[in-house]
Protein backbone atom coordinates (compact mmCIF):
# COMPACT_ATOMS: atom_id res chain seq x y z
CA UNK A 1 0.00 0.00 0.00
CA UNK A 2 2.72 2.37 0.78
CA UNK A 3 4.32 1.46 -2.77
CA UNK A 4 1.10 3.33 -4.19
CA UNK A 5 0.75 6.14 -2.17
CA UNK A 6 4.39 6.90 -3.05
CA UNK A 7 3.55 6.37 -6.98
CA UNK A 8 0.42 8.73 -6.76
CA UNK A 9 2.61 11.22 -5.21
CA UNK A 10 5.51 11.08 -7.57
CA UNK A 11 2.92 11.01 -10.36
CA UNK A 12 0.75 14.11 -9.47
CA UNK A 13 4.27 16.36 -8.18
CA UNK A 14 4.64 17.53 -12.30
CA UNK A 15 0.68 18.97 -11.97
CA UNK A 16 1.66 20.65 -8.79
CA UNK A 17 0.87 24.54 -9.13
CA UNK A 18 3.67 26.53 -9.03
CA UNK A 19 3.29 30.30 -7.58
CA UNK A 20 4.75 32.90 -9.58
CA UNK A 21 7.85 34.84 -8.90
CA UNK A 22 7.33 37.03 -5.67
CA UNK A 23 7.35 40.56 -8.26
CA UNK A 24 8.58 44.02 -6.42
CA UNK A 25 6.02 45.67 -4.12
CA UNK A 26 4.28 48.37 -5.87
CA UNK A 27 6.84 48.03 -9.10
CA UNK A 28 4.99 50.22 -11.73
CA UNK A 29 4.25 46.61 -13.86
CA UNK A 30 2.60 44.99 -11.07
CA UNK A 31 0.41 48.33 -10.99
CA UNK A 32 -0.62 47.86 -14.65
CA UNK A 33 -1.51 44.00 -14.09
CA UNK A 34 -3.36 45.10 -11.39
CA UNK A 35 -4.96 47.70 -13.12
CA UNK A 36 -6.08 45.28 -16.24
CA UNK A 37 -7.35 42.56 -13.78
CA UNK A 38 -4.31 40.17 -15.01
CA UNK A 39 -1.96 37.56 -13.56
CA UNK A 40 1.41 38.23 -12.48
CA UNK A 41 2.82 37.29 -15.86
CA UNK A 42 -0.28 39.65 -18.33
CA UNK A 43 -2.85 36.75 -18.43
CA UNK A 44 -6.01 35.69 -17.46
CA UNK A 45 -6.30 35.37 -13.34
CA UNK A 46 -7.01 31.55 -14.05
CA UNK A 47 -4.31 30.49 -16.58
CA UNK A 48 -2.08 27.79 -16.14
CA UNK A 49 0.94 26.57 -17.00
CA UNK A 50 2.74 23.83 -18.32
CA UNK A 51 5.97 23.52 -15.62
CA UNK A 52 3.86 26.20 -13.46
CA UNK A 53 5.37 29.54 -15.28
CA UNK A 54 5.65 30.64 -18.84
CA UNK A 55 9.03 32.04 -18.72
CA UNK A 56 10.71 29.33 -18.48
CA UNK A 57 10.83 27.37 -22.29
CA UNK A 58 11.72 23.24 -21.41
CA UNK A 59 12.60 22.58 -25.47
CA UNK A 60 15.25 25.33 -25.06
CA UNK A 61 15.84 25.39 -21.17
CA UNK A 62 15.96 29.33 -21.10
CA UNK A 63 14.10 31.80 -18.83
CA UNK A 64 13.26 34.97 -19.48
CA UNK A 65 12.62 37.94 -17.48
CA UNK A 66 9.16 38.43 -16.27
CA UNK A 67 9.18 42.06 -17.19
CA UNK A 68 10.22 41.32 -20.96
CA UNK A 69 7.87 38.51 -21.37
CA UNK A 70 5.00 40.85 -20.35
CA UNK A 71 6.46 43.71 -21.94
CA UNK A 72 6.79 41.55 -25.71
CA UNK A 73 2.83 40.50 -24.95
CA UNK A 74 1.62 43.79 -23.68
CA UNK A 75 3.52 47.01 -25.25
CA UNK A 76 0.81 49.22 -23.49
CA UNK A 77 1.66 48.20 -20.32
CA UNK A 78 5.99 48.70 -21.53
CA UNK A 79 5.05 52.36 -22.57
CA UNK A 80 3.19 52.93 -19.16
CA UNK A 81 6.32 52.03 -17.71
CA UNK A 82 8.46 53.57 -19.25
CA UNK A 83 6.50 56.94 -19.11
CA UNK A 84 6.78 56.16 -15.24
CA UNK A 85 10.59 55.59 -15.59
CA UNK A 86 11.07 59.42 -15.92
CA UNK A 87 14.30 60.58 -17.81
């Protein structure tokens, strides 16, 4: 019996949600998710994730930053931020 408990566990750990990267209090890009009703990385509150984020790419094994994947997906939300940035 113990034999299957540890299979089921090994077996469901790859559907495991992940939680996003803790992002900068307050950071101006966190404001604009916020703003837009979106998820940490510019989607849908409910989306999920193969591997639990979508910065990461497992063909390639490459992250990217979170603020250039958003950025690349949202260029509103870039601009905003970069009007924030100042000079």
């Amino acid at each position: 019996m113990t034999r299957w408990a540890t299979l089921l566990a090994l077996l469901a750990a790859p559907c495991r949600e992940q939680a996003p990267p803790a992002p900068a209090a307050g950071s101006c890009l966190d404001r604009q998710l916020a703003a837009k009703g979106l998820n940490p990385f510019g989607d849908r509150p409910d989306t999920m994730y193969a591997g639990g984020t979508p910065l990461f790419d497992e063909k390639t094994g490459r992250s990217i930053p979170r603020e250039q994947y958003v950025f690349s997906r949202h260029p509103e939300i870039a601009r905003a931020c970069a009007a924030d940035a100042g000079p």
